[in-house]
Protein backbone atom coordinates (compact mmCIF):
# COMPACT_ATOMS: atom_id res chain seq x y z
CA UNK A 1 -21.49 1.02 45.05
CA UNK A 2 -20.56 -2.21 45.40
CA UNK A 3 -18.79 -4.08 42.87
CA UNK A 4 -16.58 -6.95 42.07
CA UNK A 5 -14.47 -7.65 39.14
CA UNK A 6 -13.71 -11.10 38.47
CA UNK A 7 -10.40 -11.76 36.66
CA UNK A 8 -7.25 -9.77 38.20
CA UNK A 9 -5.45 -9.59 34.93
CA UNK A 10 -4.55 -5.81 32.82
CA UNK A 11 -8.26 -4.73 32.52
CA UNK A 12 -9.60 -6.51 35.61
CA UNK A 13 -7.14 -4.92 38.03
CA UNK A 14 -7.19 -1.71 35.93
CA UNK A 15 -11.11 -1.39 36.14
CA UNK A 16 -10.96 -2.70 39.77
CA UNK A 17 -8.42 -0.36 40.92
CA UNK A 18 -9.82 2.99 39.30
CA UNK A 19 -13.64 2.60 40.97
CA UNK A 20 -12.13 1.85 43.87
CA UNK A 21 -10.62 4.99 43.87
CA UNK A 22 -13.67 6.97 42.85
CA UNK A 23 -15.32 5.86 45.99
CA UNK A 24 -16.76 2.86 45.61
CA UNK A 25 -16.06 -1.13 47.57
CA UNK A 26 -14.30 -3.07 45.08
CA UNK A 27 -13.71 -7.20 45.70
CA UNK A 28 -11.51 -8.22 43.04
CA UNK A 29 -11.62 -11.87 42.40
CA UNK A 30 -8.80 -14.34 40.69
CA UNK A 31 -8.87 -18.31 40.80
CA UNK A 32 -5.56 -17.29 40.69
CA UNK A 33 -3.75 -17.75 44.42
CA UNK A 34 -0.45 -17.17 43.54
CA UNK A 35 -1.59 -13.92 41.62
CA UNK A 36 -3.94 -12.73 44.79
CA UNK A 37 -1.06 -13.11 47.38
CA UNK A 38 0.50 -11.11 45.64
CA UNK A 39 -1.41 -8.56 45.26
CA UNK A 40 -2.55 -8.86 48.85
CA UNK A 41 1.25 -8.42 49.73
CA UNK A 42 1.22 -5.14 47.80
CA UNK A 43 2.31 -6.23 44.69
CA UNK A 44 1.01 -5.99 41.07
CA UNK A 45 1.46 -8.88 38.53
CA UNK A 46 1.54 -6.87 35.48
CA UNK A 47 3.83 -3.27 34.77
CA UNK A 48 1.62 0.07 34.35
CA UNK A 49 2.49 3.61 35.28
CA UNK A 50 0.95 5.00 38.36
CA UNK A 51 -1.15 1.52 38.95
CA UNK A 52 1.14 0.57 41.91
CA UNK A 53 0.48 3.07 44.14
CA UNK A 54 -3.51 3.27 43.28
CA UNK A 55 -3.88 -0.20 44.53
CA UNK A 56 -1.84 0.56 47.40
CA UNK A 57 -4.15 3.06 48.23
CA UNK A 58 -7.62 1.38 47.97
CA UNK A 59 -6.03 -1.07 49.95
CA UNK A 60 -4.74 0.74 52.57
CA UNK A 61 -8.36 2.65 52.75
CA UNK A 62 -10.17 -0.55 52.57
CA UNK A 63 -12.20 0.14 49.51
CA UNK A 64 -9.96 -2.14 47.25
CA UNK A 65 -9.68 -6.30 48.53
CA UNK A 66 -8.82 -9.71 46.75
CA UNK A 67 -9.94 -12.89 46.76
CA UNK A 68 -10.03 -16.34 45.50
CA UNK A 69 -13.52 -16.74 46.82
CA UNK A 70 -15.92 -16.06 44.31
CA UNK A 71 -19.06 -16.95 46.32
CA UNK A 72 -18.31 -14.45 48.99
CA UNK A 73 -16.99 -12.07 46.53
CA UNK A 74 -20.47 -12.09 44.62
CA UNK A 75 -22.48 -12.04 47.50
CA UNK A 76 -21.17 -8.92 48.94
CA UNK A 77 -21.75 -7.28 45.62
CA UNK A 78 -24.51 -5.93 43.80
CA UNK A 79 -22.62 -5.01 40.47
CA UNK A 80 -20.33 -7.85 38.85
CA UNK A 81 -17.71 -7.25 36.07
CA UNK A 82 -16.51 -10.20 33.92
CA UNK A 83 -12.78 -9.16 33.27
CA UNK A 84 -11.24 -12.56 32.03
CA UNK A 85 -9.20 -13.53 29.02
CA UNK A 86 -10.47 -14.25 25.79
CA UNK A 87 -7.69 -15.65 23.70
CA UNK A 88 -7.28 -16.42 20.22
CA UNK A 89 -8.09 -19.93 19.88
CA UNK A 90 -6.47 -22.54 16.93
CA UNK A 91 -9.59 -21.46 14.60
CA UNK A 92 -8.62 -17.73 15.23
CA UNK A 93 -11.78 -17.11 17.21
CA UNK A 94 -12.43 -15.49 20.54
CA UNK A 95 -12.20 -18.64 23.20
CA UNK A 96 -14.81 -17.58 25.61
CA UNK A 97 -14.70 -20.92 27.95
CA UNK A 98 -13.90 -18.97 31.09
CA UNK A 99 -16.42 -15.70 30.27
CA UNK A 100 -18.79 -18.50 30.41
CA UNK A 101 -17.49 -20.47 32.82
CA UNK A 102 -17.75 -17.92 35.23
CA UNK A 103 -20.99 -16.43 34.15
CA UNK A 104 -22.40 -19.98 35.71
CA UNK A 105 -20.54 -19.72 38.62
CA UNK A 106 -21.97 -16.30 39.13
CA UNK A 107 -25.23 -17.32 38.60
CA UNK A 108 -24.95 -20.30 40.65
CA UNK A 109 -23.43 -18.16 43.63
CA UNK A 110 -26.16 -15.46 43.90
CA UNK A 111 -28.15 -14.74 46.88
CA UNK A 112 -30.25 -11.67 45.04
CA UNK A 113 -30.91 -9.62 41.68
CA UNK A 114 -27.18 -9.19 40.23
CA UNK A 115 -26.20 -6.72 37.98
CA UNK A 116 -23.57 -8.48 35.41
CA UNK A 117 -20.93 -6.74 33.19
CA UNK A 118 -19.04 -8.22 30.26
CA UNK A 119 -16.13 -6.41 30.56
CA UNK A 120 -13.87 -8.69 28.68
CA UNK A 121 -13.64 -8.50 24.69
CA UNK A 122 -16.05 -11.01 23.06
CA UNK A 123 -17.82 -11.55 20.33
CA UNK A 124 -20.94 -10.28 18.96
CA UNK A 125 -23.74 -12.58 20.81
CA UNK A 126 -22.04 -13.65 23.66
CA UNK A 127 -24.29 -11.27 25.74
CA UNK A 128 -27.05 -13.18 24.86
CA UNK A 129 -24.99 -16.54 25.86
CA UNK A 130 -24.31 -15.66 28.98
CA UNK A 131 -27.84 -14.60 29.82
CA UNK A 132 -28.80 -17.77 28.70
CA UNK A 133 -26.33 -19.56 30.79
CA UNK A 134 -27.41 -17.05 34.03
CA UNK A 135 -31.26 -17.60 33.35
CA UNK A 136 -30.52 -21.45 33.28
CA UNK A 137 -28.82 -21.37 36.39
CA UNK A 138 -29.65 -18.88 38.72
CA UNK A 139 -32.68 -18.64 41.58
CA UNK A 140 -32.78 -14.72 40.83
CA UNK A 141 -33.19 -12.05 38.17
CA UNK A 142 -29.48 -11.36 37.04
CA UNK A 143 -29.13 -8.45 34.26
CA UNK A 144 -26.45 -9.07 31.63
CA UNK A 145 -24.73 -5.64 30.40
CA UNK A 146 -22.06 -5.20 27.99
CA UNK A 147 -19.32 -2.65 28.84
CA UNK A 148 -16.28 -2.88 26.57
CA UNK A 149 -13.01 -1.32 27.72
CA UNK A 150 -10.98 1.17 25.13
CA UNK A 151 -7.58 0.88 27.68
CA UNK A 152 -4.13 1.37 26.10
CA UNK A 153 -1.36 -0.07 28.28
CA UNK A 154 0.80 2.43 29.33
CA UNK A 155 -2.14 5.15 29.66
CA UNK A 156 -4.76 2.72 30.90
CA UNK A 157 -5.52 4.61 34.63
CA UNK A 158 -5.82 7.59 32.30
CA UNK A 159 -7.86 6.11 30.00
CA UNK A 160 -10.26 4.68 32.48
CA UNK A 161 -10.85 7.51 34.51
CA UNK A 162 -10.96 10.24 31.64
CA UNK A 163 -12.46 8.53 29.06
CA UNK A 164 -13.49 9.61 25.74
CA UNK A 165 -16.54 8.03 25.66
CA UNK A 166 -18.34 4.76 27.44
CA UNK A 167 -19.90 2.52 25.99
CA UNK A 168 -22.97 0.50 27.44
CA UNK A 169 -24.48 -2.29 26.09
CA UNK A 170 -27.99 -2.56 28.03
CA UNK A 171 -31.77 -4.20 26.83
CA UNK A 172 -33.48 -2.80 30.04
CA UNK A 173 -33.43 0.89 29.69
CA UNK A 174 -33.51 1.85 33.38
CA UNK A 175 -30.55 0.03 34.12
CA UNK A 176 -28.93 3.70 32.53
CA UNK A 177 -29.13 5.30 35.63
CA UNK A 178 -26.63 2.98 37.26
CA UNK A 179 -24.34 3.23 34.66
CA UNK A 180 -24.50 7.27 34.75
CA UNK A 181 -24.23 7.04 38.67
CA UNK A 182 -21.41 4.89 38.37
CA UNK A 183 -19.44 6.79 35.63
CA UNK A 184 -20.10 10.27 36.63
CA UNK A 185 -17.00 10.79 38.26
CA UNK A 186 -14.76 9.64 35.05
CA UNK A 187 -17.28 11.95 32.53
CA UNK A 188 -16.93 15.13 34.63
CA UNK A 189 -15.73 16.72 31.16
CA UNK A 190 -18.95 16.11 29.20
CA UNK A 191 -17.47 12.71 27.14
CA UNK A 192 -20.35 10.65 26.71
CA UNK A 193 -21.99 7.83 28.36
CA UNK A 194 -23.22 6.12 25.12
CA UNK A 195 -25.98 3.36 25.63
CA UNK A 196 -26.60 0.48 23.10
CA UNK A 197 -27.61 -2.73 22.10
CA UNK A 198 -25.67 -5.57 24.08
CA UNK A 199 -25.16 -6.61 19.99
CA UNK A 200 -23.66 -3.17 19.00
CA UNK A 201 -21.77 -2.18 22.34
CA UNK A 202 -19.47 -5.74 21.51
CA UNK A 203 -19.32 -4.26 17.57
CA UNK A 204 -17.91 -1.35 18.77
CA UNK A 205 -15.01 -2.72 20.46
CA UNK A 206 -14.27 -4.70 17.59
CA UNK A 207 -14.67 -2.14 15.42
CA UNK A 208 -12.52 0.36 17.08
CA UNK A 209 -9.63 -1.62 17.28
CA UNK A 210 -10.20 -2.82 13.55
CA UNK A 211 -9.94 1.12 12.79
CA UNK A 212 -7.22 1.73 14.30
CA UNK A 213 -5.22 -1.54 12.98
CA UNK A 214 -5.82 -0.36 10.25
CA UNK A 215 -4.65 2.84 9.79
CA UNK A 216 -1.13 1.11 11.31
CA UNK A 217 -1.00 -1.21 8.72
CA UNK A 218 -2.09 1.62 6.49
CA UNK A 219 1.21 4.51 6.98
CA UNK A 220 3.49 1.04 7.02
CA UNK A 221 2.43 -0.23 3.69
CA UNK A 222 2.99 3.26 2.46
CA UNK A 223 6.15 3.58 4.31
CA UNK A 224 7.60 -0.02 2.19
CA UNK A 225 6.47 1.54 -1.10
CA UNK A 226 7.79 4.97 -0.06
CA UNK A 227 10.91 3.71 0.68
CA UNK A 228 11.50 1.98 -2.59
CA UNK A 229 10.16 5.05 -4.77
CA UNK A 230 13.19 6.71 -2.72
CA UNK A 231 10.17 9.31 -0.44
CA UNK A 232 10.41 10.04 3.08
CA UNK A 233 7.48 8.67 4.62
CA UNK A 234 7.43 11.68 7.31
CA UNK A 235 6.75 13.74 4.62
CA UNK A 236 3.95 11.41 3.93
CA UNK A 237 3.26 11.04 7.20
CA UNK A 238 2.57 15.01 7.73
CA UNK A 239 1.27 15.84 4.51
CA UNK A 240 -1.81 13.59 5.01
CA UNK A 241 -1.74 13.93 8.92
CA UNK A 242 -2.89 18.09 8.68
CA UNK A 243 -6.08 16.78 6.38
CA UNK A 244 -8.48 16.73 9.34
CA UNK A 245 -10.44 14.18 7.80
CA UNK A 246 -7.23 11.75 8.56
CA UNK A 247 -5.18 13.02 11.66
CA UNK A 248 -2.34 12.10 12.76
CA UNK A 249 -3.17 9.25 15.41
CA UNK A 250 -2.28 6.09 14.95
CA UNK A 251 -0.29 6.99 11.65
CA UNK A 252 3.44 6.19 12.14
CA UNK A 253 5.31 3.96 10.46
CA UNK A 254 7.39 1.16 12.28
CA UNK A 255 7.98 -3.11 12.84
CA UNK A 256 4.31 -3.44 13.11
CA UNK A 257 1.95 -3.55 16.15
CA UNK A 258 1.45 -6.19 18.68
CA UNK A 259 -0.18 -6.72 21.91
CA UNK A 260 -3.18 -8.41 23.51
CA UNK A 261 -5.60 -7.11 21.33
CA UNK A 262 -4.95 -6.02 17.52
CA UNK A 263 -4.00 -8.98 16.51
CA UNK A 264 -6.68 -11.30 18.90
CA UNK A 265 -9.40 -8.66 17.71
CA UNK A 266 -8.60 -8.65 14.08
CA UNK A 267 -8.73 -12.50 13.69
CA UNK A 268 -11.63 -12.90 15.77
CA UNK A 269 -13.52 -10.20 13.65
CA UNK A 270 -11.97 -12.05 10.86
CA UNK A 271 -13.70 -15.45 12.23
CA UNK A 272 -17.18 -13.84 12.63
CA UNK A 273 -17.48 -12.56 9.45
CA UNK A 274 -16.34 -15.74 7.89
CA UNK A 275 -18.99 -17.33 9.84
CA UNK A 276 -21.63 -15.38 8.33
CA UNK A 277 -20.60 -15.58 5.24
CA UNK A 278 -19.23 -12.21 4.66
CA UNK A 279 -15.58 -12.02 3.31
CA UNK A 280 -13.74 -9.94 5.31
CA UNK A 281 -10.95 -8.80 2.48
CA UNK A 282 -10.08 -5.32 4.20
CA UNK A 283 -9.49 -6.74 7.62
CA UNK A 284 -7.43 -9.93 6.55
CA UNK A 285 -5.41 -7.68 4.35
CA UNK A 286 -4.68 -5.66 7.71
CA UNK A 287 -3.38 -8.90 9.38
CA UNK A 288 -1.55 -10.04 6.53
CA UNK A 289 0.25 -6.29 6.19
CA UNK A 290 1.27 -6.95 9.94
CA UNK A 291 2.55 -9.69 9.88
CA UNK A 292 4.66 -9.10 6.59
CA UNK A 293 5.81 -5.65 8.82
CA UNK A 294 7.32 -7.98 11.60
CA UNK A 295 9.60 -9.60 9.38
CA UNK A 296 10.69 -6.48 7.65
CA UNK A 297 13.87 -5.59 10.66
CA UNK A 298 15.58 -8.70 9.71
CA UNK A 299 14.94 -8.80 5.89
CA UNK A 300 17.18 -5.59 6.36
CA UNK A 301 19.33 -6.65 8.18
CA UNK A 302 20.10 -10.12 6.09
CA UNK A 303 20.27 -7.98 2.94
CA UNK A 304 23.09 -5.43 4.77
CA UNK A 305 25.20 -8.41 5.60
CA UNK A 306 24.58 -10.67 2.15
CA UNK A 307 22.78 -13.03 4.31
CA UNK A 308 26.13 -14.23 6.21
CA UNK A 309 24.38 -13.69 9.83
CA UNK A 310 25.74 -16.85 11.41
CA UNK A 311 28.03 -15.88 14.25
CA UNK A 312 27.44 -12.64 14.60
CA UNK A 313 26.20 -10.62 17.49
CA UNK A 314 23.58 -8.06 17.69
CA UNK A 315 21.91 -5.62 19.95
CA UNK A 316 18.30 -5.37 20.45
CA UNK A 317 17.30 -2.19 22.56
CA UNK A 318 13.26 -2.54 22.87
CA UNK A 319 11.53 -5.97 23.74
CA UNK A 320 7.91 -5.04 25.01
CA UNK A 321 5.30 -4.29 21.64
CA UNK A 322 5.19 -0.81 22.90
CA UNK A 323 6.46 1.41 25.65
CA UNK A 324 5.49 1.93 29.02
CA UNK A 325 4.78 -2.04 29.48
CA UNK A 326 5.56 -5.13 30.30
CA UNK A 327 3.46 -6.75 27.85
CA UNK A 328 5.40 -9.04 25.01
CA UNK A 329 1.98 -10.77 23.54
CA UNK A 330 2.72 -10.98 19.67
CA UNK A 331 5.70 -8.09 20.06
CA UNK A 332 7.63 -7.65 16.84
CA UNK A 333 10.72 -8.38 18.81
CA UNK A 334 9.93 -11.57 19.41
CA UNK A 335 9.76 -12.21 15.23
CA UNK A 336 12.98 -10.63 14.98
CA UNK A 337 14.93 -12.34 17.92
CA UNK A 338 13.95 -15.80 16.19
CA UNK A 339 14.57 -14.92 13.39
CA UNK A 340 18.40 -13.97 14.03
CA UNK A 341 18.60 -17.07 16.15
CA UNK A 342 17.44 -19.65 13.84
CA UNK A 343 20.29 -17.60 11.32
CA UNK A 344 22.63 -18.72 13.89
CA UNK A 345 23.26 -15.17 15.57
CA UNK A 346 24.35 -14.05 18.86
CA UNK A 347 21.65 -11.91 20.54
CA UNK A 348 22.02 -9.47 23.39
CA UNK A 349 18.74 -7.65 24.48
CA UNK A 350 18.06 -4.78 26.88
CA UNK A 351 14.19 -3.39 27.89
CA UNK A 352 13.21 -1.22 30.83
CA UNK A 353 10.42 -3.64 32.02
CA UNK A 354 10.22 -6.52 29.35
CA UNK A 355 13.28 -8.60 30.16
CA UNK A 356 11.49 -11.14 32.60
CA UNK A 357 9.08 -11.92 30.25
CA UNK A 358 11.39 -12.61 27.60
CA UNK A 359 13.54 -14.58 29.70
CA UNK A 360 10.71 -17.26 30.44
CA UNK A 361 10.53 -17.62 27.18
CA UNK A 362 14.32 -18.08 25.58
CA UNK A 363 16.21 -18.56 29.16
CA UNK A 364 19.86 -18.86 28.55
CA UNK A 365 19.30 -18.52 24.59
CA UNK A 366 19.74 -14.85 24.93
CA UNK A 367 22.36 -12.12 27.07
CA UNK A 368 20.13 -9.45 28.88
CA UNK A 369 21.40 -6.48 29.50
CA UNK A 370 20.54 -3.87 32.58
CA UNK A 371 21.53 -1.05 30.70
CA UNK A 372 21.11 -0.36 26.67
CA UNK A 373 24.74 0.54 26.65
CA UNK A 374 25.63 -2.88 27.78
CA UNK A 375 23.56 -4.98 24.76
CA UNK A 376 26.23 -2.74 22.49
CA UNK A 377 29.21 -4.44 24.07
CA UNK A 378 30.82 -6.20 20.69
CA UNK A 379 27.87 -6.32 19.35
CA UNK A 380 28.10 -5.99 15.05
CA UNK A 381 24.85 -3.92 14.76
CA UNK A 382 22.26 -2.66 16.81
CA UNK A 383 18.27 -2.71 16.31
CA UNK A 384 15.79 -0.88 17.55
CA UNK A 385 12.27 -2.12 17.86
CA UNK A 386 10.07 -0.26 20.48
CA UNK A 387 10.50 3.32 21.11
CA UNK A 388 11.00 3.89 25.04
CA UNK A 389 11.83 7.47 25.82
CA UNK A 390 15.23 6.52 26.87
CA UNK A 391 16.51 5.56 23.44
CA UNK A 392 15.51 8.83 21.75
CA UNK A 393 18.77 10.80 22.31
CA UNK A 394 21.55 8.42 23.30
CA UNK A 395 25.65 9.47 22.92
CA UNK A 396 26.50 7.95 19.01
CA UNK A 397 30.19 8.28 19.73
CA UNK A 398 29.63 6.28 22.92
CA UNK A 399 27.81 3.84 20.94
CA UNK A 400 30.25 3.25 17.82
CA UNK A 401 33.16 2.48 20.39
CA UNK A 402 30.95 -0.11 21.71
CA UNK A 403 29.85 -1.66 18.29
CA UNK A 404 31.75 -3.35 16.05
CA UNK A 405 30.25 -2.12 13.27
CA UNK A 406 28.40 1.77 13.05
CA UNK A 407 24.66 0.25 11.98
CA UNK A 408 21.26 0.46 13.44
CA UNK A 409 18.63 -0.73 12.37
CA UNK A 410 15.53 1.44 13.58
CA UNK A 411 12.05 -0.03 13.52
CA UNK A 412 11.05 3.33 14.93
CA UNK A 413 12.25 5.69 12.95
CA UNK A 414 13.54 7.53 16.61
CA UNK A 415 16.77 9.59 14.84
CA UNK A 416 17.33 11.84 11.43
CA UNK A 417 19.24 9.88 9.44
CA UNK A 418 21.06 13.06 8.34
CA UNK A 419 22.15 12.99 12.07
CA UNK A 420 23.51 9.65 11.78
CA UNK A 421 25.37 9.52 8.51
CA UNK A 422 27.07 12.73 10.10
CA UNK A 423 28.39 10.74 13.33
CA UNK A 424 29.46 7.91 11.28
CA UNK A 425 26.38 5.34 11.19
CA UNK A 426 24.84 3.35 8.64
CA UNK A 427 21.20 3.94 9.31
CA UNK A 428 18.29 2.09 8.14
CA UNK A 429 14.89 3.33 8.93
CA UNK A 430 11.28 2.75 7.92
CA UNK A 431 10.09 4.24 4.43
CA UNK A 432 13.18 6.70 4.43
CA UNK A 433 16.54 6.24 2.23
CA UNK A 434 18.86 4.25 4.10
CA UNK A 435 22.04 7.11 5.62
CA UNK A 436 25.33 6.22 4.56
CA UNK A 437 28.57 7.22 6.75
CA UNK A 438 29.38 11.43 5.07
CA UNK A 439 32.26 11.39 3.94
């Protein structure tokens, strides 16, 4: 087939990439032309395993090209994917300006019957939008579809081409058959192609996210009250994980979740229900849980040293809101790094892939380390806030000759505090009794 996606960004280059690679002619199109020469020079903008050498590839095979030139792009195509940003705006709705921004463009740049895709996240309706705006605008029939993405950075190649289940939002039935031909190779292990209402395909994204925030904020309230009842929330943790009913997905404690969508999808759902009058008490009790859980690293720490933070120097090992990317959007760290610098603390941070990012935000306001070992150096505690693999079993003697003072601070719960208070560390954790140094 032939298809372009227009937006370059996580899920546009994602989606772009991945049907390239199952065959197809992909045109990937970005307003953006510092983004596009890069990616025509080989590069990728954004941090994601495996995505590198997909695009380069397509590329080298021809089936994968960019662009900044979205007539030409839609010409040459006969499916188009809407993969642009939908940010939070000051009301704490979706802002959908550029979904329908370039829905007119689209329209306005067809030269025959156009298959459309609303790949971005939006909210319930905007499918109907932006087939008003393409009916107002366009010479020719163009078919608006809703197709929302379930990608989790870090996994997202594996997520788009073995789904669990995708989801199609369609009012003209025998567009199905495009969809199946399309997705066949991705649904090779019987996962569903599920077709829907335009209305109820955008639902589901919403809702699935909303689910899944919610069992985080779930296990992390628990942890807080476990942790003061003087429990071990992994005990928790397992004992309600084996009930099949619950699992254990999604259900461990830590600093609380970030990212480009949680916390964007939970307000926005939190917006539309306000908007039709429906208080949504369950879902702004998730946000408000969050957000509480962010602040929860340095209410420790302040309490271990009496509040006399100014001066001090600590290590941060963990930077992105989770592992395996680059992505800082609404990251815990970030709550906790202002936190200690508006106390008047030192900070020295180290992050496999995050440490650009941060740096265009605090510049010279922060040390950043190449190695973890490094943001130890003098440092009077360490804390932990996303688990990369490469923090799970580091050398505690090494580390206590490097610190001033024998405490982490682990938003991840990565080590057995019996492990700790053996080697010398005092250990807090999330919902588990804080490990003392044995005597």
């Amino acid at each position: 087939m032939k298809i372009a996606v227009v937006g370059t960004g996580y899920v546009g280059l994602v989606t772009g990439t991945c049907f390239a690679d199952s065959g197809n002619e992909v045109i990937c199109i970005d307003k953006d032309e510092a983004k596009i020469a890069v990616l025509e020079k080989g590069k990728i903008p954004i941090y994601e395993p495996g995505l590198l050498e997909m695009v380069h590839r397509n590329s080298r095979d021809g089936r994968l090209v960019f662009t900044t030139d979205l007539q030409k792009g839609i010409q040459a195509s006969d499916l188009v994917f809407i993969a642009v940003g939908t940010p939070q705006s000051e009301t704490g709705a979706a802002d959908l300006s550029t979904v329908f921004a370039v829905a007119k463009s689209i329209a306005l740049a067809a030269n025959n019957t156009k298959i459309v895709i609303i790949k971005s996240t939006v909210p319930v309706g905007t499918n109907k939008k932006v087939q008003d705006i393409v009916n107002a605008n366009s010479k020719f029939p163009i078919h608006i579809c809703s197709n929302p993405e379930f990608l989790k950075e870090g996994a997202a190649i594996e997520d788009c081409t073995k789904p669990d289940r995708v989801v199609i939002g369609i009012r003209s039935p025998e567009l199905s058959e495009i969809f199946k031909e399309l997705y066949a190779p991705f649904l090779r292990t019987e996962r569903p192609l599920l077709i829907m209402s335009p209305e109820s395909a955008e639902m589901t994204k919403y809702a699935a996210n909303a689910m899944l925030a919610t069992k985080i904020s779930f296990i992390n309230e628990m942890s807080n009250i476990c942790e003061k009842m003087g429990g071990d929330i992994n005990d928790v943790r397992r004992g309600i994980g084996h009930d099949i009913r619950i699992g254990f997905q999604f259900l461990f404690p830590g600093a609380g979740y970030g990212g480009s969508c949680f916390p964007k999808d939970i307000r926005a759902l939190i917006h539309m229900a306000n908007e039709i009058g429906i208080a949504p008490t369950m879902l702004a009790a998730i946000d408000v849980v969050n957000e509480l859980q962010k602040e929860l690293l340095f209410s420790k720490i302040h309490d271990h040293f009496k509040g006399n933070i100014k001066g001090l120097t600590f290590g941060i090992w963990g930077l992105a809101f989770k592992p395996r990317t680059d992505d800082i959007r609404e990251a815990p760290a970030l709550v906790l790094i202002d936190a200690l610098l508006n106390a008047g603390a030192k900070v020295q941070v180290h992050d496999p892939e995050a440490m650009p990012n941060v740096n265009a935000i605090y510049g010279d306001k922060l040390s950043y380390c190449s190695k973890p070992y490094d943001a130890l150096q003098g440092a009077n505690a360490l804390a932990i806030v996303t688990e990369w693999q490469e923090f799970r079993n580091p050398n505690f003697q090494f580390m206590a000759g490097l610190l001033k003072e024998n405490v982490i601070f682990d938003g991840r719960n990565l080590y057995e505090p019996k492990v700790l208070s053996t080697v010398g560390f005092t250990y807090y954790s999330i919902g588990r009794k804080t490990a003392f140094p044995s005597s």
